[in-house]
C-alpha atoms as a PDB file:
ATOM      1  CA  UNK A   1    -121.642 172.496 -46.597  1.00  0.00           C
ATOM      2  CA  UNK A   2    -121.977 171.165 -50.274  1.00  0.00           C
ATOM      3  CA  UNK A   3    -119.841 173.647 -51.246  1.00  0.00           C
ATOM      4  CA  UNK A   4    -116.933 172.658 -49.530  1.00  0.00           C
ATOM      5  CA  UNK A   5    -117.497 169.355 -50.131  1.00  0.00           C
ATOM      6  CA  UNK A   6    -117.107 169.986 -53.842  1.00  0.00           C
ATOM      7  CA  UNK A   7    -114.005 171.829 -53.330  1.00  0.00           C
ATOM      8  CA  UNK A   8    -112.370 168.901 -50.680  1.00  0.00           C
ATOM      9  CA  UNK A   9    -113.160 166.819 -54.404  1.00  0.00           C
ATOM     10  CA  UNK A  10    -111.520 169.583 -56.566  1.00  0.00           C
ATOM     11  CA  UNK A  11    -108.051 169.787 -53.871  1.00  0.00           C
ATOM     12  CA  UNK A  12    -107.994 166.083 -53.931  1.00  0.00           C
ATOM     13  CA  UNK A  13    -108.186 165.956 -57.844  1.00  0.00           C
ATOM     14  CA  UNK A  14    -105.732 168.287 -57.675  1.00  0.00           C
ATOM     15  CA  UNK A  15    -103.666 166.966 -55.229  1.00  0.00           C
ATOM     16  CA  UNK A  16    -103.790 163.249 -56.970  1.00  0.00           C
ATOM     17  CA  UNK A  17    -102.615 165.238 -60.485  1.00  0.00           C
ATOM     18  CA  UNK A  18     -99.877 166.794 -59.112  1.00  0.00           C
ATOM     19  CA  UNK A  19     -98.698 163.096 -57.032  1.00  0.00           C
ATOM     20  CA  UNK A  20     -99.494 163.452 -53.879  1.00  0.00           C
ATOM     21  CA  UNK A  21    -101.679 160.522 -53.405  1.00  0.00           C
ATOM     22  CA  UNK A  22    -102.948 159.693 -49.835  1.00  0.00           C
ATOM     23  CA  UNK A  23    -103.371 156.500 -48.352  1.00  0.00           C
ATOM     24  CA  UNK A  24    -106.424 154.578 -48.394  1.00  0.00           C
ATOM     25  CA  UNK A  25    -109.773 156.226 -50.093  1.00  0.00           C
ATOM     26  CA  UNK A  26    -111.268 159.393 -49.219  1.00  0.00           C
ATOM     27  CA  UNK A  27    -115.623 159.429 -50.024  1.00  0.00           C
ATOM     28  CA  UNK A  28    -117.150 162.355 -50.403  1.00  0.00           C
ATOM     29  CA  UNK A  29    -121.069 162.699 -50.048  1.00  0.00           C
ATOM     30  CA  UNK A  30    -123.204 166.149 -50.726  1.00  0.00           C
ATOM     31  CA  UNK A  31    -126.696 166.824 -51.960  1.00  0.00           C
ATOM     32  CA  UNK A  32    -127.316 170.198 -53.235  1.00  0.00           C
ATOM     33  CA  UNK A  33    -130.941 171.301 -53.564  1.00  0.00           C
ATOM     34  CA  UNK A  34    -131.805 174.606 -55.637  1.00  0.00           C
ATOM     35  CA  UNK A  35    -135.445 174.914 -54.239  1.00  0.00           C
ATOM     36  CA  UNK A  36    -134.553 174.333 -50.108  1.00  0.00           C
ATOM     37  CA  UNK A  37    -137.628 174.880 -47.901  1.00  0.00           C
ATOM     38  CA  UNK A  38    -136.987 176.176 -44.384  1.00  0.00           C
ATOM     39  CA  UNK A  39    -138.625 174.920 -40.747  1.00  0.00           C
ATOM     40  CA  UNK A  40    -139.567 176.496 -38.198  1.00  0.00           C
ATOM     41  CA  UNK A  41    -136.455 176.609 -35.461  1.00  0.00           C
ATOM     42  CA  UNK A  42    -135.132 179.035 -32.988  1.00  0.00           C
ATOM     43  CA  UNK A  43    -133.407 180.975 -32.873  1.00  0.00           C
ATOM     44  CA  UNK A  44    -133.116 181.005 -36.762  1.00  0.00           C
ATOM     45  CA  UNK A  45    -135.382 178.720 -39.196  1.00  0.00           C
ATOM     46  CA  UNK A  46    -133.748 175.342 -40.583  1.00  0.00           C
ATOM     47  CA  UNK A  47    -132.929 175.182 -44.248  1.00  0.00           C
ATOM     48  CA  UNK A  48    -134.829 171.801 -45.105  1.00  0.00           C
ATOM     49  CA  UNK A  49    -134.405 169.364 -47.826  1.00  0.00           C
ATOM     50  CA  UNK A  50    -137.692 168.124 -50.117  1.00  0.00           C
ATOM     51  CA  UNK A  51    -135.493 164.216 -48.758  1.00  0.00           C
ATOM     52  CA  UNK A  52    -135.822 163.258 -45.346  1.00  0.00           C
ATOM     53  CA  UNK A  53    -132.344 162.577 -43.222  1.00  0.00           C
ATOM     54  CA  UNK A  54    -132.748 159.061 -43.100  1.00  0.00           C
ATOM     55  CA  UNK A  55    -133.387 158.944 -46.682  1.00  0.00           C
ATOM     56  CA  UNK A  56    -130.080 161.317 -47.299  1.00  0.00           C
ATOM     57  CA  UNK A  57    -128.310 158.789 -44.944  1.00  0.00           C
ATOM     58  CA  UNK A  58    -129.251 155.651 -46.780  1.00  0.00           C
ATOM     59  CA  UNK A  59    -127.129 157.145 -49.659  1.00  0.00           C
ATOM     60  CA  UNK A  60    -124.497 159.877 -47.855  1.00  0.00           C
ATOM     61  CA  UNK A  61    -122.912 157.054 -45.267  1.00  0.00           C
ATOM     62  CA  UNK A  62    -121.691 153.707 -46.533  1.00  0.00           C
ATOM     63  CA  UNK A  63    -120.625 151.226 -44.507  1.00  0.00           C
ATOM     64  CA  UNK A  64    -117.005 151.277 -45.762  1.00  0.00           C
ATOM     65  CA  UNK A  65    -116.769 154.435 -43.778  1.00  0.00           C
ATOM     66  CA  UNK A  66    -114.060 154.393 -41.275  1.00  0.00           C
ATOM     67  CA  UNK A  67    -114.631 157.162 -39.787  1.00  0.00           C
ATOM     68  CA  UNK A  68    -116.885 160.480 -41.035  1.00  0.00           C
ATOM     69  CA  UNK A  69    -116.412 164.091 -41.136  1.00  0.00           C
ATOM     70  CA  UNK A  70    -119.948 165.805 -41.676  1.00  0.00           C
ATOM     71  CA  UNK A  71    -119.653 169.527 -42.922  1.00  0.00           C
ATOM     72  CA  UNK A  72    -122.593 171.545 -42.430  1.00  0.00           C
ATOM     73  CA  UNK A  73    -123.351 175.116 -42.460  1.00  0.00           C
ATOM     74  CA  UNK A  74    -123.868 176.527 -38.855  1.00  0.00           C
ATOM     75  CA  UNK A  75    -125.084 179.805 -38.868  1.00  0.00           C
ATOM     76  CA  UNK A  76    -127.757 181.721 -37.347  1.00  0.00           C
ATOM     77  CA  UNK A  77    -127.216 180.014 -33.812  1.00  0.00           C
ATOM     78  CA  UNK A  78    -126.612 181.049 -30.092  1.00  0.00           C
ATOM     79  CA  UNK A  79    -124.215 178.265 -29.889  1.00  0.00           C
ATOM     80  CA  UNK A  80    -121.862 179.157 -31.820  1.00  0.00           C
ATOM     81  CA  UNK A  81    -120.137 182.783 -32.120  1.00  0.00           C
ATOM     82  CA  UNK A  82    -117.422 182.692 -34.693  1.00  0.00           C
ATOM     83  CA  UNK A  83    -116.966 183.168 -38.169  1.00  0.00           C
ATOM     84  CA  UNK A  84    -114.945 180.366 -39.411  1.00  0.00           C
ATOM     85  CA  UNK A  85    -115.123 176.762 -38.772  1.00  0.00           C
ATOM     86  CA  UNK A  86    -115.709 174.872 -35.125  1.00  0.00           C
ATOM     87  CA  UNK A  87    -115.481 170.683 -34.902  1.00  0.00           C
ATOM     88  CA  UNK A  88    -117.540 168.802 -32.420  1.00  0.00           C
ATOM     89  CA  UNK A  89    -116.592 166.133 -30.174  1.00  0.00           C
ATOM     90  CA  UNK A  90    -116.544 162.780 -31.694  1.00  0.00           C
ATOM     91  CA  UNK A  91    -119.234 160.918 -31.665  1.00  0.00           C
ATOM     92  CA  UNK A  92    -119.912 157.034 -31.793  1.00  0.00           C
ATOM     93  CA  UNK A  93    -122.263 154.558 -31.605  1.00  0.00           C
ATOM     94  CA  UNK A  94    -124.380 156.989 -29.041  1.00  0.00           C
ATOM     95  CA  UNK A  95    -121.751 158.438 -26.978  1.00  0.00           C
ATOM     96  CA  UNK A  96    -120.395 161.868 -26.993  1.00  0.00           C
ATOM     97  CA  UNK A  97    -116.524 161.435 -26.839  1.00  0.00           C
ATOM     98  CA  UNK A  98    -114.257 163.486 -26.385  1.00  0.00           C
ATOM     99  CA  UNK A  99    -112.755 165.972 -28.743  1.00  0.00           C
ATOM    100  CA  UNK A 100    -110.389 164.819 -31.222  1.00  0.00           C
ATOM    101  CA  UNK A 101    -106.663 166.118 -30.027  1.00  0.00           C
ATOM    102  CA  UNK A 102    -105.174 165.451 -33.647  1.00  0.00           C
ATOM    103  CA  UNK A 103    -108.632 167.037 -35.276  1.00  0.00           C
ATOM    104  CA  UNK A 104    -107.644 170.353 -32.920  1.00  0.00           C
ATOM    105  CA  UNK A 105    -104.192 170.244 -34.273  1.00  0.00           C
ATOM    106  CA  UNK A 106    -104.925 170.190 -38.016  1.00  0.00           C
ATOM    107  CA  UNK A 107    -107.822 173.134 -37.346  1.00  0.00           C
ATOM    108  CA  UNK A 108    -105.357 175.194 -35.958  1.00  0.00           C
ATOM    109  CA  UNK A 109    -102.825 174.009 -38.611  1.00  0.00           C
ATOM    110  CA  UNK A 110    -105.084 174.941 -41.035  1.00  0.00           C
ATOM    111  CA  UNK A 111    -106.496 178.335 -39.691  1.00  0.00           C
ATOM    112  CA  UNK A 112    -103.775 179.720 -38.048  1.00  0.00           C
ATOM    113  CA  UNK A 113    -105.910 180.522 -34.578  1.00  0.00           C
ATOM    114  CA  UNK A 114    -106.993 178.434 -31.466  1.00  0.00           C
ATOM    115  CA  UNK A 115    -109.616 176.097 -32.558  1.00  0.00           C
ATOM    116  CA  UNK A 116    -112.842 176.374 -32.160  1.00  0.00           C
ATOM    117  CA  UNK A 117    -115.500 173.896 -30.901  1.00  0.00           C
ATOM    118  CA  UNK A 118    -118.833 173.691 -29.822  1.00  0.00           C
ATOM    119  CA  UNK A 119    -120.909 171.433 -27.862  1.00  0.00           C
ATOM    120  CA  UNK A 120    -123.552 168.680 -28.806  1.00  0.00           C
ATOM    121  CA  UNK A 121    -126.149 166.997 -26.690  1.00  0.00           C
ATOM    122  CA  UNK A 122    -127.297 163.391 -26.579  1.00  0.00           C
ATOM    123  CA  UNK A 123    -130.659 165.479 -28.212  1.00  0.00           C
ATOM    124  CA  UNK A 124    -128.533 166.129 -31.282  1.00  0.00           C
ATOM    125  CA  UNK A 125    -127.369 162.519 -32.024  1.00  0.00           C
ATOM    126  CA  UNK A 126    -130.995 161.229 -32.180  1.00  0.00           C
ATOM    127  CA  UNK A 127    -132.811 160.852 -35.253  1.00  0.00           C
ATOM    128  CA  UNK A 128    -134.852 164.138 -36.495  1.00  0.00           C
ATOM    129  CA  UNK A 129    -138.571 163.677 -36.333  1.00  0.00           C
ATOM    130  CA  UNK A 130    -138.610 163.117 -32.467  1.00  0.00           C
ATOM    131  CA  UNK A 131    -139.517 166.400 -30.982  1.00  0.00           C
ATOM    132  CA  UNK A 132    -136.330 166.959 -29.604  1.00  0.00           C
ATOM    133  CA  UNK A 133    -134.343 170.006 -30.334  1.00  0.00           C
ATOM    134  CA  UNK A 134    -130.966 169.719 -32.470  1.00  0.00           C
ATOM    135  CA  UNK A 135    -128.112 172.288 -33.363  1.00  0.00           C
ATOM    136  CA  UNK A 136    -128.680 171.502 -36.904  1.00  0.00           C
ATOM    137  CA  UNK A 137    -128.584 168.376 -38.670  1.00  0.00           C
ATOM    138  CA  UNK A 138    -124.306 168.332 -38.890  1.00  0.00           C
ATOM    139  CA  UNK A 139    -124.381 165.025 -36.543  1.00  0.00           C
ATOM    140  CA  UNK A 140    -127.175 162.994 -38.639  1.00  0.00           C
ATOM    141  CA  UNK A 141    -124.899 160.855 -39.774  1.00  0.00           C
ATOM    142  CA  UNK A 142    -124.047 159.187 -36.484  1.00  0.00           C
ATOM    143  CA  UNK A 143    -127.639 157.853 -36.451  1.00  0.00           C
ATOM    144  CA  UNK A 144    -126.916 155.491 -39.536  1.00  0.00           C
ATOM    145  CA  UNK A 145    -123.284 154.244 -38.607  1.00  0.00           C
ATOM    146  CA  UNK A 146    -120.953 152.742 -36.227  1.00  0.00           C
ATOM    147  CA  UNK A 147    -117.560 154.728 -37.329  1.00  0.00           C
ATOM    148  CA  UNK A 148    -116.629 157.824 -35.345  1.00  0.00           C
ATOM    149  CA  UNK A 149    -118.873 160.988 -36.913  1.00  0.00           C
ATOM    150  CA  UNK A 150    -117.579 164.598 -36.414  1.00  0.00           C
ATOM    151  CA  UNK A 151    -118.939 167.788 -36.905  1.00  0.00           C
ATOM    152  CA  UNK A 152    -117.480 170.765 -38.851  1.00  0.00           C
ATOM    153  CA  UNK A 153    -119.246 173.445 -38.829  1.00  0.00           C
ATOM    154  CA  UNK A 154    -118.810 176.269 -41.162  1.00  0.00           C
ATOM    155  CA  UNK A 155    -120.234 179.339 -38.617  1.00  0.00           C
ATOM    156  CA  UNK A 156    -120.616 183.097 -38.853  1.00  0.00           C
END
């Protein structure tokens, strides 16, 4: 996840030298931890942080945010059996919506196959430290905003 996070910021650099500018301002929020404890999780354990989500929140999602994209590995699941990327449906404000039609385009665009998605549960839009099970922690971000978060998930 930070990974491509740092390279969306080194093809937008790039991008921005070369002229092609895009409308309106693109954020871009990673943490990258070189000592990443793991949790207990099945079917695989979680890579943790030594920060708690909310904390990560408080300074990944800013309320100029029209909208988020939250990249996040996604391995080691049963969900999830592709090696590539999958998107989630959108999510706002509690709901589970529906799947972005123009977010399925530009996967497809981009990766030259059908795109791939996977499927979320009210569970995984609730804040971690309830005792509830979550795919990972790709949808955290919904918890601390009111602008439409979706999932990409980098999978194997």
């Amino acid at each position: 996840g930070a990974a491509a996070a740092i390279a969306a910021a080194a093809k937008l650099l790039s991008m921005q030298s070369k002229g092609d500018v895009l409308d309106g301002d693109v954020i871009i929020c990673t943490h990258i931890c070189p000592d990443a404890p793991t949790q207990p999780h099945d079917p695989v354990p979680f890579m943790d942080s030594p920060v708690d989500i909310l904390t990560m929140n408080q300074y990944e999602v800013t309320p100029e945010m029209e909208a988020i994209l939250s990249i996040d590995t996604t391995k080691g699941n049963r969900v999830i059996n592709h090696k590539g990327i999958a998107i989630s449906p959108t999510v706002r404000e509690g709901y589970v919506l529906r799947i972005s039609e123009d977010l399925v385009d530009i996967a497809q665009n981009v990766t030259g196959e059908p795109c791939v998605t996977f499927a979320v549960t009210t569970q995984d839009i609730t804040p971690y430290g309830n005792d509830l099970y979550h795919i990972n922690s790709i949808l955290q971000p919904a918890v601390a905003t009111s602008a439409p978060v979706v999932g990409v998930a980098i999978t194997a």
